[in-house]
N, C-alpha and C. Protein backbone atom coordinates (compact mmCIF):
# COMPACT_ATOMS: atom_id res chain seq x y z
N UNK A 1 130.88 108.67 75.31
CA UNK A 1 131.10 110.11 75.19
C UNK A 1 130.16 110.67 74.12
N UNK A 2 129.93 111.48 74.38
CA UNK A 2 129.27 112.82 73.19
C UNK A 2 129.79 113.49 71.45
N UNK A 3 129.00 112.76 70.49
CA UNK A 3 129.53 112.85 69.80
C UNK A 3 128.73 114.35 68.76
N UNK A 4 129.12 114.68 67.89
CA UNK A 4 128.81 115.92 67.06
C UNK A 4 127.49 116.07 66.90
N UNK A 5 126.57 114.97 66.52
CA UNK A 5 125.34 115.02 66.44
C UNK A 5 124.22 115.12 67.84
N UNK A 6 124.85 115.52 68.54
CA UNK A 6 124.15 115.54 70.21
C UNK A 6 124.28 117.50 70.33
N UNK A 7 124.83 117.72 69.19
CA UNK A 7 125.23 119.23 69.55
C UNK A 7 123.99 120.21 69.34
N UNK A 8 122.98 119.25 68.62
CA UNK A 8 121.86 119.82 67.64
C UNK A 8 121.27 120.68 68.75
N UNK A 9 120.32 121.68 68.35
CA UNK A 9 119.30 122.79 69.08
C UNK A 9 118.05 122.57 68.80
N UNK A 10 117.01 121.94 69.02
CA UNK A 10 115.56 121.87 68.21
C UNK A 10 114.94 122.89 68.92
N UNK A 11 114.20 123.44 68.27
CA UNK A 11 112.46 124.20 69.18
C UNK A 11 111.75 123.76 68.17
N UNK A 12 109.98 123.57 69.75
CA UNK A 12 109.19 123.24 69.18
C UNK A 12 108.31 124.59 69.94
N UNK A 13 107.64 125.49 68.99
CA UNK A 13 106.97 126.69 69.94
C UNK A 13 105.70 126.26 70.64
N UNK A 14 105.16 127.15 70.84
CA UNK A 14 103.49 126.97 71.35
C UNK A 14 102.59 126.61 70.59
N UNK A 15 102.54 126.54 69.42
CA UNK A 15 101.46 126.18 67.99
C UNK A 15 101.76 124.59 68.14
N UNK A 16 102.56 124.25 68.27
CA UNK A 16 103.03 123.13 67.71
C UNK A 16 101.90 121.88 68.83
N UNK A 17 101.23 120.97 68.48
CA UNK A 17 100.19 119.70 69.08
C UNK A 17 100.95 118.53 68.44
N UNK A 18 101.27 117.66 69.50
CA UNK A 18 101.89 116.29 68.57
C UNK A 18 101.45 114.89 69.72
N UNK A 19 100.88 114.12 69.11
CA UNK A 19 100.39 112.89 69.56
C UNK A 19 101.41 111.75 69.23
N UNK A 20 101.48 110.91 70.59
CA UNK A 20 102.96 109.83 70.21
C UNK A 20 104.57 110.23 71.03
N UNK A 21 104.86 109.32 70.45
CA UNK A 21 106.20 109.38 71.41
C UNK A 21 107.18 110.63 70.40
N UNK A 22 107.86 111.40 71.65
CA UNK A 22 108.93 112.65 70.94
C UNK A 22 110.31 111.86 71.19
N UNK A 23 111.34 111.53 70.47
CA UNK A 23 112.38 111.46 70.52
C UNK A 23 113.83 112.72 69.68
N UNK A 24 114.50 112.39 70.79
CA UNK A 24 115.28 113.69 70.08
C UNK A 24 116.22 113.37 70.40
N UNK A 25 117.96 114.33 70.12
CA UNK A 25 119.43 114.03 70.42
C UNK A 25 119.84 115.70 70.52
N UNK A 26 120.36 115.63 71.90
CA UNK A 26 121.30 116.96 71.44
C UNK A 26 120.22 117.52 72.72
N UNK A 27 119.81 118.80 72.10
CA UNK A 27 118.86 119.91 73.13
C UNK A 27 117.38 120.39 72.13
N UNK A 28 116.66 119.68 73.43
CA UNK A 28 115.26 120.10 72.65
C UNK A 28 114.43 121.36 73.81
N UNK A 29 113.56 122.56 73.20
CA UNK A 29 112.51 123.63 73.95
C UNK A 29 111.85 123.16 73.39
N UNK A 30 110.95 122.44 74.17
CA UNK A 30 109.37 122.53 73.87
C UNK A 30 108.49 123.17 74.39
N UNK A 31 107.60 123.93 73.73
CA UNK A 31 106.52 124.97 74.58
C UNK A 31 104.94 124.52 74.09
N UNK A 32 104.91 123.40 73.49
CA UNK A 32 103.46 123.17 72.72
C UNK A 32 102.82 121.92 73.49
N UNK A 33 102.00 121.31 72.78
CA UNK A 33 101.42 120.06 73.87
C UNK A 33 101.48 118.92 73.13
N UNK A 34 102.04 117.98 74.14
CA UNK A 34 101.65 116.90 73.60
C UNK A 34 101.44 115.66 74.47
N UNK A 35 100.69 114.84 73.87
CA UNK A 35 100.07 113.73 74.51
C UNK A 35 100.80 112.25 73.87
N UNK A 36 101.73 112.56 74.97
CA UNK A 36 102.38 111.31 74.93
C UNK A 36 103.77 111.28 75.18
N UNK A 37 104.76 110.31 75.09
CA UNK A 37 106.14 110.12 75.63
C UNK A 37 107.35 111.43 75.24
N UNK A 38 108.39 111.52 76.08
CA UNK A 38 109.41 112.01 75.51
C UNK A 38 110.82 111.25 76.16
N UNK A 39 111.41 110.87 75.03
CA UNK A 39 112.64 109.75 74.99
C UNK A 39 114.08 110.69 75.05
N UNK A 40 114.70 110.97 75.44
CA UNK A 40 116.17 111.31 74.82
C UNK A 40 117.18 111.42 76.00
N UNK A 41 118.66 111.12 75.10
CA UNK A 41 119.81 111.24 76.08
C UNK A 41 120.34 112.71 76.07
N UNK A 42 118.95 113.52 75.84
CA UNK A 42 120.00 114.94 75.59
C UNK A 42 119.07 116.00 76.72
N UNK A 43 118.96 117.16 76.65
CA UNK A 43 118.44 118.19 77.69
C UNK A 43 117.14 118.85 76.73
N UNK A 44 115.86 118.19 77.77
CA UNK A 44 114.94 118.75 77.16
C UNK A 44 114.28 120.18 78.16
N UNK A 45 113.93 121.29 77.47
CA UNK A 45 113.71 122.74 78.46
C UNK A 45 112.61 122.81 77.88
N UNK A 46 111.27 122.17 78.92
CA UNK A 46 110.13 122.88 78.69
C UNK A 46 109.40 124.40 78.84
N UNK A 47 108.65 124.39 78.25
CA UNK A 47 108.62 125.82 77.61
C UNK A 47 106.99 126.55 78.84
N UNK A 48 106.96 127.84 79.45
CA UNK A 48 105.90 128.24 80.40
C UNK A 48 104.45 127.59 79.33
N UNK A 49 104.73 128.16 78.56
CA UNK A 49 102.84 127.00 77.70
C UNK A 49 102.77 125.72 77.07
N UNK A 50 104.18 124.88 77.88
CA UNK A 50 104.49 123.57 77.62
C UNK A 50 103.07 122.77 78.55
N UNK A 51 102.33 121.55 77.82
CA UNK A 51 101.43 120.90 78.18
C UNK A 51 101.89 119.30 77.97
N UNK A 52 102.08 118.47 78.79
CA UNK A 52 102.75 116.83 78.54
C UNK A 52 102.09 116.06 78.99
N UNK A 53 101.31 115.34 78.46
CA UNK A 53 100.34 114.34 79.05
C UNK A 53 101.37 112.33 78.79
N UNK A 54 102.32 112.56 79.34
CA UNK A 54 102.98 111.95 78.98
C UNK A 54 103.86 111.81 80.12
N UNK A 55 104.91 110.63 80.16
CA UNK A 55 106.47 110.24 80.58
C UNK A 55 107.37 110.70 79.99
N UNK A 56 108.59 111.83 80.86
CA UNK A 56 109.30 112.13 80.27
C UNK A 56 110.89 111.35 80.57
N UNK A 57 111.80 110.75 79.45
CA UNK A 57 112.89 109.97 80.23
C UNK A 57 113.77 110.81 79.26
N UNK A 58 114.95 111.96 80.22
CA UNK A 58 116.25 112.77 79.31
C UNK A 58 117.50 112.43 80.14
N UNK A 59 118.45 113.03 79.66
CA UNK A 59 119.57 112.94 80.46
C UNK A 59 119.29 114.49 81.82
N UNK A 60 118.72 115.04 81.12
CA UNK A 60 118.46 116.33 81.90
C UNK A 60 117.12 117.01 81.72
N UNK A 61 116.66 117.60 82.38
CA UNK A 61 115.12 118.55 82.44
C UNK A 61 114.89 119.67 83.07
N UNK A 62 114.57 120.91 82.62
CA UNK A 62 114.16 122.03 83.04
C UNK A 62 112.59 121.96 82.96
N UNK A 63 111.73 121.88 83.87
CA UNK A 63 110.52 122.05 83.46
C UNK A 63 109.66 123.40 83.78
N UNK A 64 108.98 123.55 83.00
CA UNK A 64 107.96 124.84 83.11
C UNK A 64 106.34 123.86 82.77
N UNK A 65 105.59 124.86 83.14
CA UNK A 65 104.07 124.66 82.27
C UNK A 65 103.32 123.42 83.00
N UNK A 66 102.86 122.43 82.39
CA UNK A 66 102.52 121.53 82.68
C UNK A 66 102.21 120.50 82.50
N UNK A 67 102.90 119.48 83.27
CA UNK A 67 103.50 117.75 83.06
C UNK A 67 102.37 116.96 83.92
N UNK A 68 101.74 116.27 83.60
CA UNK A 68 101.14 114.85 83.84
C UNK A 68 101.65 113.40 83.47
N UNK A 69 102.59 113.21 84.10
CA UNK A 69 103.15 111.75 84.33
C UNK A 69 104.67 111.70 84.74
N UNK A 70 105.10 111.07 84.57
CA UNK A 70 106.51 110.75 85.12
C UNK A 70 107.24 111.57 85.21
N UNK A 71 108.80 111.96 85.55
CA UNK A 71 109.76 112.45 84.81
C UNK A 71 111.07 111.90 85.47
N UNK A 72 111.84 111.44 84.51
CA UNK A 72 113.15 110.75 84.52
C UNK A 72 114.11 111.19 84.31
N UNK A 73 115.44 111.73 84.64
CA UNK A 73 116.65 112.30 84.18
C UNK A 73 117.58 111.51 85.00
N UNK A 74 118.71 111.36 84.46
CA UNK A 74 119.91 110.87 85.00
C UNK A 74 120.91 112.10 85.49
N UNK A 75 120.78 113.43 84.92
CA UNK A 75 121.49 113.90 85.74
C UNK A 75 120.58 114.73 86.74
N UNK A 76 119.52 116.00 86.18
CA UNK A 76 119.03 116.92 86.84
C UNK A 76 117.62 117.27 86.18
N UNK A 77 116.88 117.23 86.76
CA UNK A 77 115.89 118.16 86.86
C UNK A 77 115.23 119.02 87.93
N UNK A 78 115.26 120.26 87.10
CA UNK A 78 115.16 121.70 87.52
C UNK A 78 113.80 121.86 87.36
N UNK A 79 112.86 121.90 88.43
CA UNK A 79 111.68 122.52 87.93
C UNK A 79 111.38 124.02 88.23
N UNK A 80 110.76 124.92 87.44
CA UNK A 80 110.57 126.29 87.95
C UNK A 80 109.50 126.71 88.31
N UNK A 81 109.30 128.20 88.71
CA UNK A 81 108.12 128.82 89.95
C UNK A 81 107.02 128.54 88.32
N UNK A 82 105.63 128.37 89.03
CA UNK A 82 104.46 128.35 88.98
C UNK A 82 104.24 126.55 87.67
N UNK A 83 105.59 125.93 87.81
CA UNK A 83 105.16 124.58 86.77
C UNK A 83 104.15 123.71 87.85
N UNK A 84 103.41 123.32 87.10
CA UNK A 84 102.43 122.09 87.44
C UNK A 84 102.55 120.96 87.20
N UNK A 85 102.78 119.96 88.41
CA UNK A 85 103.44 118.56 87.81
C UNK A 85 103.14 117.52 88.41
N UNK A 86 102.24 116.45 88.19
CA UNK A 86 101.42 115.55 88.52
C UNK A 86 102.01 113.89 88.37
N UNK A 87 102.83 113.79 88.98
CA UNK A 87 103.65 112.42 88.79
C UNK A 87 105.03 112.44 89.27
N UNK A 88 105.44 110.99 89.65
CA UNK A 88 106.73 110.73 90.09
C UNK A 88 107.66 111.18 89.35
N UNK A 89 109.12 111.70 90.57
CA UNK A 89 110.03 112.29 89.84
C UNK A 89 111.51 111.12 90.01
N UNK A 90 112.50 111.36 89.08
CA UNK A 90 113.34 110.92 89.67
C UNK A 90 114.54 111.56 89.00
N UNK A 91 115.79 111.49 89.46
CA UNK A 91 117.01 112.19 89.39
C UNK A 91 118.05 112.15 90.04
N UNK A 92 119.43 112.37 89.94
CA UNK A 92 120.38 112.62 90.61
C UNK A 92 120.56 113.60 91.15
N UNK A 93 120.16 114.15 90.54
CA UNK A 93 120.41 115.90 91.66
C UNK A 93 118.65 116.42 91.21
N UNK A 94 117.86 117.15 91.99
CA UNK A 94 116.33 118.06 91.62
C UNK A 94 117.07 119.11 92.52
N UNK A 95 116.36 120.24 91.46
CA UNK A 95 116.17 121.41 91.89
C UNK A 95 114.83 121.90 91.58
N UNK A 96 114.16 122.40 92.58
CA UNK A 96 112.53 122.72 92.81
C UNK A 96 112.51 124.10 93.28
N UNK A 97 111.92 124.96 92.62
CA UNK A 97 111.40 126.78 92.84
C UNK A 97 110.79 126.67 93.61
N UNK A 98 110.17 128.10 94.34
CA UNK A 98 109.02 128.44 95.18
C UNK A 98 107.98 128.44 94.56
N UNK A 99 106.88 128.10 94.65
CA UNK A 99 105.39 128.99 93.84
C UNK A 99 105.32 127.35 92.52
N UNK A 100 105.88 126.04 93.16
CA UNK A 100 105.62 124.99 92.27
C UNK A 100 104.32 124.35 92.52
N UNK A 101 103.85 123.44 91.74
CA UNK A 101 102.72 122.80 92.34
C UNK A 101 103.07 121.23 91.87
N UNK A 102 103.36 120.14 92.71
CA UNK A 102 103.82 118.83 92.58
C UNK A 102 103.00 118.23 93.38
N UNK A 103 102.80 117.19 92.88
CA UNK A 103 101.85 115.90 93.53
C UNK A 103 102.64 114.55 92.60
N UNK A 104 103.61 113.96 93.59
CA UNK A 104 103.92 112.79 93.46
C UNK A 104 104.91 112.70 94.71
N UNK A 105 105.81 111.25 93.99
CA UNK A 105 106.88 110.58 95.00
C UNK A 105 108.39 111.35 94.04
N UNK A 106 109.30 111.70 94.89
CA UNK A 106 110.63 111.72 94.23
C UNK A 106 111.61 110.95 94.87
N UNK A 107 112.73 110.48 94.20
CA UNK A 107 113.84 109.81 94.03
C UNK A 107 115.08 110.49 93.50
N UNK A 108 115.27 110.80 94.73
CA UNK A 108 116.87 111.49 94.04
C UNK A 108 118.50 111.44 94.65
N UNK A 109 119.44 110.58 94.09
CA UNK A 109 120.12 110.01 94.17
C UNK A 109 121.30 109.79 93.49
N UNK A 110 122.19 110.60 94.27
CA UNK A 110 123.32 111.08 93.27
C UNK A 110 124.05 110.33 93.03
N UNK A 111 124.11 108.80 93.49
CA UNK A 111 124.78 107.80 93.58
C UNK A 111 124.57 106.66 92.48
N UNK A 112 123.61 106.96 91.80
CA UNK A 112 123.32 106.32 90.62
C UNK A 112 123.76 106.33 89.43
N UNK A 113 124.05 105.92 88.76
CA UNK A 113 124.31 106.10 87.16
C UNK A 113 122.90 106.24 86.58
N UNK A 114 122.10 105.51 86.50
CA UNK A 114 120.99 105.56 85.92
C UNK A 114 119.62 105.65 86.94
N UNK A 115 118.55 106.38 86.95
CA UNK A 115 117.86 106.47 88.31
C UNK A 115 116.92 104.68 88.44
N UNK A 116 116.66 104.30 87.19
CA UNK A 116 115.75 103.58 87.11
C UNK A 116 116.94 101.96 87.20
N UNK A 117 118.10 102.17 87.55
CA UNK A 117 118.62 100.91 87.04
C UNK A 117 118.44 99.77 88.33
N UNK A 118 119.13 98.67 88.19
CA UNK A 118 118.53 98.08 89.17
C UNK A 118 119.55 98.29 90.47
N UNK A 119 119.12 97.88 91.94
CA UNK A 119 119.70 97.96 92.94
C UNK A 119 121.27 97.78 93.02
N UNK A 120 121.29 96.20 92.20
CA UNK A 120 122.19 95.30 92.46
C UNK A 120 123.46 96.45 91.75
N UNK A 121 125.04 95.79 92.63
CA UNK A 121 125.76 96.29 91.84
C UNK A 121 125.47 98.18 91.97
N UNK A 122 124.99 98.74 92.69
CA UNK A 122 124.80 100.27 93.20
C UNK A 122 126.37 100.27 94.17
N UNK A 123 126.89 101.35 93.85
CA UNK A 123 128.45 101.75 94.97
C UNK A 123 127.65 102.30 96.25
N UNK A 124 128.69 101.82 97.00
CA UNK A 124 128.15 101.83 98.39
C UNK A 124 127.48 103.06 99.14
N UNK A 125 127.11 103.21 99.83
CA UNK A 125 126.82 104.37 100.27
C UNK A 125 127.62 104.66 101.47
N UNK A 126 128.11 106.25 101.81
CA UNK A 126 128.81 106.78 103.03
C UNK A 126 128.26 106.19 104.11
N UNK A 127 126.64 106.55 104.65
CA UNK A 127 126.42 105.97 105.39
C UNK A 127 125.88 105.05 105.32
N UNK A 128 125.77 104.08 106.45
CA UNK A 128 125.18 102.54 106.19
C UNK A 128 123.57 102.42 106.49
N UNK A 129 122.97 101.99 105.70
CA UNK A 129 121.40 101.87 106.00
C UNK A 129 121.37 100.70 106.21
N UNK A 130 120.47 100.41 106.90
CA UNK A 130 119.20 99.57 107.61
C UNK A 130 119.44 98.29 106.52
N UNK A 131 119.69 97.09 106.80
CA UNK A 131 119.64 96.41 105.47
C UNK A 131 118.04 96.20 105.12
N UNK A 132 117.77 95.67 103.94
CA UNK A 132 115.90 95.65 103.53
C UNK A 132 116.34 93.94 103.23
N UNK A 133 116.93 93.18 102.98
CA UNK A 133 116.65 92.21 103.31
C UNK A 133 116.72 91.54 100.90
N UNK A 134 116.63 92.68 100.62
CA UNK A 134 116.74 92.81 98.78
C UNK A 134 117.85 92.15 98.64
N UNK A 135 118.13 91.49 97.71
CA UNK A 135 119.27 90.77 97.17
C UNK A 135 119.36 90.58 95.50
């Protein structure tokens, strides 16, 4: 469960350039650029002059601006009209605007706890697929 320190609010504006991995707790806006990772179990809302040359892994994601590499959420990511986003998605629930621009693979799968976890041990699904032969 969610404890007091997840309640936090960060912004980071448009000035802001940071090289390296971003980790955070709670709710982070970022609108600045940076080149390189973003880690957290909390809701990160990128910002329209947000720039990410990076993997993003949150519990949740709103994206704007523009992402080059991954993006990971366990519950949702929301991307909005005119974000630019160059890499695989994955999620339990996506929500995607009109007027986006995406170039990758998505994965989205409400049946997961974690998107990236492994097969094994996944609850069944309603309907029955094709077996793949994975064990």
């Amino acid at each position: 469960m969610s404890t007091a320190i997840n309640d936090s609010k960060n912004v980071l504006n448009s000035d802001v350039e940071l090289k390296g991995t971003l980790r955070f707790s709670g709710e982070l806006t970022f609108d600045g650029k940076l080149e390189g990772d973003i880690q957290s179990e909390g809701t990160l809302n990128l910002g329209d002059n947000a720039v990410v040359k990076g993997n993003i892994t949150a519990n949740s994601v709103i994206v704007r601006g523009k992402v080059n590499g991954n993006v990971t959420a366990k519950e949702k990511i929301d991307i909005k009209t005119k974000t630019e986003l160059f890499g695989d998605i994955r999620a339990a629930r996506l929500v995607m605007e009109e007027g986006v621009t995406f170039v990758g693979q998505t994965e989205v799968n409400p049946n997961k706890v974690s998107p990236i976890a492994p097969r094994a041990g996944e609850p069944p699904k309603p309907v029955p697929l094709a077996k793949t032969g994975a064990f």
